[in-house]
Protein backbone atom coordinates (compact mmCIF):
# COMPACT_ATOMS: atom_id res chain seq x y z
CA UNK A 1 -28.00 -13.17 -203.06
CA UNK A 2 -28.13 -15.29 -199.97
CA UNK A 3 -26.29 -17.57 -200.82
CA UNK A 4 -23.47 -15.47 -202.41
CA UNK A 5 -22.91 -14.14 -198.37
CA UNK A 6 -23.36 -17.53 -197.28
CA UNK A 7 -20.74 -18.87 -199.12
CA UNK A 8 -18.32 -16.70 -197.11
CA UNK A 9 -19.01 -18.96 -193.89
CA UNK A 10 -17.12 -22.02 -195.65
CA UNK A 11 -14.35 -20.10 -197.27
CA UNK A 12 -13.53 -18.41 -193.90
CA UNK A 13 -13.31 -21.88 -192.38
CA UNK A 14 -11.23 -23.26 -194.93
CA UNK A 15 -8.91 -19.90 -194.71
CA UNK A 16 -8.77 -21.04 -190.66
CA UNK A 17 -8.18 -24.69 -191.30
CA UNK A 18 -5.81 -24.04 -193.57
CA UNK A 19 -3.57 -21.61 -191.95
CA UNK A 20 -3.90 -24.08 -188.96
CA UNK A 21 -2.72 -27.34 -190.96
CA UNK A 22 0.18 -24.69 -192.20
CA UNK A 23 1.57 -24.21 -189.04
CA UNK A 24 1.59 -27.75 -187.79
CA UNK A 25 3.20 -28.83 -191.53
CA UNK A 26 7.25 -28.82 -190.25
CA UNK A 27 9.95 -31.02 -189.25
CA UNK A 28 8.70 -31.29 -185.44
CA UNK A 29 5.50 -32.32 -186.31
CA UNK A 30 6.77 -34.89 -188.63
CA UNK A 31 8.94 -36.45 -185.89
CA UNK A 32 6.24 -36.45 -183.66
CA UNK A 33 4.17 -38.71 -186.07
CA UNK A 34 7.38 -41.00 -187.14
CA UNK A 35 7.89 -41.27 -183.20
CA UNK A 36 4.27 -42.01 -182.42
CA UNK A 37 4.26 -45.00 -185.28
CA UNK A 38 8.12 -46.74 -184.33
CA UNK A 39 7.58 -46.89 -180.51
CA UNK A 40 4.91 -49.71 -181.25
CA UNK A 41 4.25 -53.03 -183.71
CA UNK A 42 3.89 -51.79 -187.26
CA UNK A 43 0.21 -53.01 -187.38
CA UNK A 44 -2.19 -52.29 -190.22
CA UNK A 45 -5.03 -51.01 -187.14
CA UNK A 46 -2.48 -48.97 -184.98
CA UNK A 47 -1.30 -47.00 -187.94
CA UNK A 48 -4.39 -46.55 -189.20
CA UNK A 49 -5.64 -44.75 -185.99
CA UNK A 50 -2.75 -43.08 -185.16
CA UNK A 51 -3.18 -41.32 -188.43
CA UNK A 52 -6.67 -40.88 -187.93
CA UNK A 53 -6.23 -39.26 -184.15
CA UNK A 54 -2.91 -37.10 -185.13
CA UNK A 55 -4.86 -36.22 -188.37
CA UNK A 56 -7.88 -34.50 -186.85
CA UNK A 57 -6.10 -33.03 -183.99
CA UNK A 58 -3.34 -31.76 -186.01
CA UNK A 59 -5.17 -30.52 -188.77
CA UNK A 60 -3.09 -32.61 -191.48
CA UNK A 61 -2.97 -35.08 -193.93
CA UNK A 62 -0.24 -37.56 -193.14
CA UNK A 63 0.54 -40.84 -195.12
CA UNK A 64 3.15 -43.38 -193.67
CA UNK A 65 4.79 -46.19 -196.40
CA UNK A 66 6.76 -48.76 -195.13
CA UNK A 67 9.58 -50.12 -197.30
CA UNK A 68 10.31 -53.63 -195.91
CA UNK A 69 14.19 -55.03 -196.98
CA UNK A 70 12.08 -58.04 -198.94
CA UNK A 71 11.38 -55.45 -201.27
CA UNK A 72 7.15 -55.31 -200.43
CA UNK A 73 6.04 -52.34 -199.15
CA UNK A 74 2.73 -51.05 -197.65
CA UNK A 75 1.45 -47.55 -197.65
CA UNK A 76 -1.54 -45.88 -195.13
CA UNK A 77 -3.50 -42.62 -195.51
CA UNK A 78 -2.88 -39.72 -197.84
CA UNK A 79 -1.00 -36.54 -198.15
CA UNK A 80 -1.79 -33.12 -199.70
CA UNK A 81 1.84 -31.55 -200.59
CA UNK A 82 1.28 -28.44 -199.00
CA UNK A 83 4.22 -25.44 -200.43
CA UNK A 84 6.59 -26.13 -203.03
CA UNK A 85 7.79 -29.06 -204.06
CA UNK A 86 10.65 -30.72 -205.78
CA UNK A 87 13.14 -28.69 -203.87
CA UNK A 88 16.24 -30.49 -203.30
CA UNK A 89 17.39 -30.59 -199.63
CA UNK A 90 20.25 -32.54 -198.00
CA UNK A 91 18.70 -34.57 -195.23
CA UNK A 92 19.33 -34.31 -191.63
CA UNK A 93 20.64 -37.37 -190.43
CA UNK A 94 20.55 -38.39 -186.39
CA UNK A 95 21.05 -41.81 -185.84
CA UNK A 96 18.26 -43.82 -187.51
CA UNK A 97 15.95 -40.78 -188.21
CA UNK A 98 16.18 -38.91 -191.32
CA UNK A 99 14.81 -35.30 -191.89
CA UNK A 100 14.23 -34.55 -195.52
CA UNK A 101 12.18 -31.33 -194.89
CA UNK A 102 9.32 -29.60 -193.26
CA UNK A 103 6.59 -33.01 -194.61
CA UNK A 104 8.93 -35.79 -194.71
CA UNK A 105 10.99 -38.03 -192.45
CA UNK A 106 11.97 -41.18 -192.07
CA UNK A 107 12.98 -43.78 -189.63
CA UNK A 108 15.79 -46.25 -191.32
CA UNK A 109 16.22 -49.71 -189.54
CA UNK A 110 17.57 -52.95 -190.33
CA UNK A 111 14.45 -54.75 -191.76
CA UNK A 112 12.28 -51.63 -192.98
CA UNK A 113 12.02 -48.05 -193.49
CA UNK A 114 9.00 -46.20 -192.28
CA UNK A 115 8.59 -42.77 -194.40
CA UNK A 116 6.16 -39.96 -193.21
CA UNK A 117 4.57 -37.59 -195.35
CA UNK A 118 2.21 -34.46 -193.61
CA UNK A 119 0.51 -31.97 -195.87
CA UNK A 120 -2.43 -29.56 -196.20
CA UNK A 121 -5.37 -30.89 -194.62
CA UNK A 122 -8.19 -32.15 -196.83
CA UNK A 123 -11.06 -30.70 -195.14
CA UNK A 124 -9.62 -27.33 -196.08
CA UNK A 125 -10.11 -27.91 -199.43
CA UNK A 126 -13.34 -28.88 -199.62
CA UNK A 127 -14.78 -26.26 -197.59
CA UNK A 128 -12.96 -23.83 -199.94
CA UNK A 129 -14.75 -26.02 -203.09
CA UNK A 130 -18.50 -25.84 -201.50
CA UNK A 131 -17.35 -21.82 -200.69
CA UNK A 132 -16.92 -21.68 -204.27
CA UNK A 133 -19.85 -23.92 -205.70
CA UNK A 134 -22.31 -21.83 -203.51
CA UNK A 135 -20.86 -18.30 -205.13
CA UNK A 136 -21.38 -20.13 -208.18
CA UNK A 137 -24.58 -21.19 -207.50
CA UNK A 138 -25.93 -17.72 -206.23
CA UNK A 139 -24.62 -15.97 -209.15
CA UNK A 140 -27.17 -18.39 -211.68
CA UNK A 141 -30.17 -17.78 -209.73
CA UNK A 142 -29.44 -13.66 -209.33
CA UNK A 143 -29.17 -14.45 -213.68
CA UNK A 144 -32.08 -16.60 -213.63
CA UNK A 145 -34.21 -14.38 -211.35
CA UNK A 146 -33.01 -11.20 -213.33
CA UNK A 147 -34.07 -13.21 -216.83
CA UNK A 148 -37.65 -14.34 -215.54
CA UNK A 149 -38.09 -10.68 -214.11
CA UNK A 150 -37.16 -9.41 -217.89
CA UNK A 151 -39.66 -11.72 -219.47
CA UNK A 152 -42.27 -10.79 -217.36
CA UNK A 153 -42.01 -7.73 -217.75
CA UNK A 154 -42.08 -8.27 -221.45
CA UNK A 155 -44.53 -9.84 -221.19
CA UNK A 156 -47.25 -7.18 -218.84
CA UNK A 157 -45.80 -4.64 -221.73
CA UNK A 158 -47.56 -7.05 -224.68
CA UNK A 159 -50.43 -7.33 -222.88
């Protein structure tokens, strides 16, 4: 039983997280990453932890792929789609920067093209799949406590 009501302290915080990550998941937000990654080198170690800082302050997943004109490209972190998807929209075009919707945008230059992505952070999730696992979990010991209660008492009546 404990465990069933304790299992409402994860789900809560991925309900809080996740209405959080919503909020920051739009166009603005998007820019501010693509802006953050094109006002420096294109490094492996600065994107990495600019996606790790804007990530955890942000509350988002964000993945950045660079498509260099040699035809190689490179992609960094992960992104949950967060909404629906598959929804065709005309992009928003000023000067280099593309906006193709709330979590993407891109940055078009001569040699490359960076692409953002921002979705539903991942934390959320798994605080909603432990919220879950623990209900789970509750509700099998409440049957296996009710089933060795049974036998027992099965078992006094026999004797």
């Amino acid at each position: 039983m404990l465990l069933i009501v304790v299992s409402s302290i994860p789900i809560y915080y991925s309900h809080l997280e996740s209405s959080i990550s919503y909020s920051h998941v739009n166009a603005t937000t998007c820019l501010r990453v693509l802006n953050s990654i094109i006002s420096g080198s294109l490094t492996s170690d600065r994107i990495d932890s600019i996606i790790k800082s804007m990530d955890r302050s942000l509350l988002i997943s964000i993945e950045v792929n660079i498509e260099y004109a040699n035809g190689s490209s490179v992609t960094y972190g992960y992104y949950i789609p967060i909404g629906a998807s598959g929804v065709a929209i005309t992009p928003m075009v000023s000067g280099n920067i593309e906006i193709f919707g709330r979590s993407h945008c891109a940055y078009v230059s001569s040699n490359y093209v960076v692409n953002v992505f921002i979705g539903q952070y991942a934390m959320a999730i798994y605080l909603f799949v432990v919220g879950v696992v623990l209900i789970m979990i509750g509700f099998a010991l409440i049957a296996v406590g009710d089933y060795l209660r049974d036998r027992y008492t099965r078992r006094a009546l026999r004797s």
